[in-house]
Protein backbone atom coordinates (compact mmCIF):
# COMPACT_ATOMS: atom_id res chain seq x y z
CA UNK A 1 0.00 0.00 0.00
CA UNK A 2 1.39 3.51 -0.71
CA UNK A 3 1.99 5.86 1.51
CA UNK A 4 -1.05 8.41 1.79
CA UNK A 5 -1.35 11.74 4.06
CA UNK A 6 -3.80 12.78 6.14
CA UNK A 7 -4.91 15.44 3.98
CA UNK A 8 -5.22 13.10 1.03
CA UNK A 9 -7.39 10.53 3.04
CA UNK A 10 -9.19 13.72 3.74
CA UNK A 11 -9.98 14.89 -0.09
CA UNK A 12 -10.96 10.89 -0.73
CA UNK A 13 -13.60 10.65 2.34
CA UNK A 14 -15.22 14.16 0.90
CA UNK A 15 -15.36 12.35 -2.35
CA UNK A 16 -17.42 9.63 -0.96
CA UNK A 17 -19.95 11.85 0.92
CA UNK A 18 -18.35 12.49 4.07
CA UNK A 19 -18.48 15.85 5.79
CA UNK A 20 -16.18 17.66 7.68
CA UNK A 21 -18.12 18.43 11.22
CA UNK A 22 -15.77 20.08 12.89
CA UNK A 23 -11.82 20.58 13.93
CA UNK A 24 -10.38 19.85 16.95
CA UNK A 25 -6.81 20.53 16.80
CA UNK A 26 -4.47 18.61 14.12
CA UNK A 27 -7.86 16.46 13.87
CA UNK A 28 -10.54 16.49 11.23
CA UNK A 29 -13.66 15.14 12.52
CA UNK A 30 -15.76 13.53 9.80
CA UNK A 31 -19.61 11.86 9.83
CA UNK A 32 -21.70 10.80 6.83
CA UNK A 33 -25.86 12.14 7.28
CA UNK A 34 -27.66 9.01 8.87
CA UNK A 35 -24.50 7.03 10.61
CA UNK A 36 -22.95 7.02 13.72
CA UNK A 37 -19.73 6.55 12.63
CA UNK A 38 -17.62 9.76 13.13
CA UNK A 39 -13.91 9.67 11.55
CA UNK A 40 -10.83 11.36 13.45
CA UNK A 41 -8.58 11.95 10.65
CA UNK A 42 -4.72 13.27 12.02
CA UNK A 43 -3.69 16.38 9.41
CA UNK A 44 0.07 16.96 10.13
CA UNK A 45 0.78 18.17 6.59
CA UNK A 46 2.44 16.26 4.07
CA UNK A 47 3.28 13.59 7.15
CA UNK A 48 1.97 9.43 6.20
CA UNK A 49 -0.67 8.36 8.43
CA UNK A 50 0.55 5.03 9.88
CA UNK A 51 -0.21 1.61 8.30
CA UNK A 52 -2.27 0.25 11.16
CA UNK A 53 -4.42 3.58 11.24
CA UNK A 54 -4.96 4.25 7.96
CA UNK A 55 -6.22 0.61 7.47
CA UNK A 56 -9.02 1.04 10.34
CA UNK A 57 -9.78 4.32 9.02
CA UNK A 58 -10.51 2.68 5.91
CA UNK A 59 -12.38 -0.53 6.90
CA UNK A 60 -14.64 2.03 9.17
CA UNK A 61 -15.38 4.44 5.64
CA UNK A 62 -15.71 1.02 3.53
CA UNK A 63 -13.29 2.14 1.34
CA UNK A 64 -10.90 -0.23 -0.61
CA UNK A 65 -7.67 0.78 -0.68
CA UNK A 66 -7.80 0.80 -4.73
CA UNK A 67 -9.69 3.45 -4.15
CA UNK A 68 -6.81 5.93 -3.06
């Protein structure tokens, strides 16, 4: 899997309906209209998100990571 920054992640999730509810810090806080599921999504700049994170981040959006 490549590499992918917050920020990026960030621009995908908005592609796929998400919305940014608010920011809290270095976080962006994400929810989709009629789910529970709220997204915490680390923006340090041009910085990777970690492997482990990024994955659960993903699983939680149901994105595949082709879709990056």
């Amino acid at each position: 899997m490549k590499p992918v920054s917050g920020k990026e992640l960030a621009r995908v999730l908005e592609r796929r309906g998400w919305t940014l509810l608010r920011v809290n810090g270095s976080h962006h806080i994400y929810g989709k209209p009629g789910s529970v599921i709220r997204l915490s999504v680390p923006i340090h700049g041009k910085q990777a998100l970690k492997i482990g994170l990024l994955h659960h981040l993903l699983k939680l959006a149901e994105i595949s990571e082709n879709e990056l």
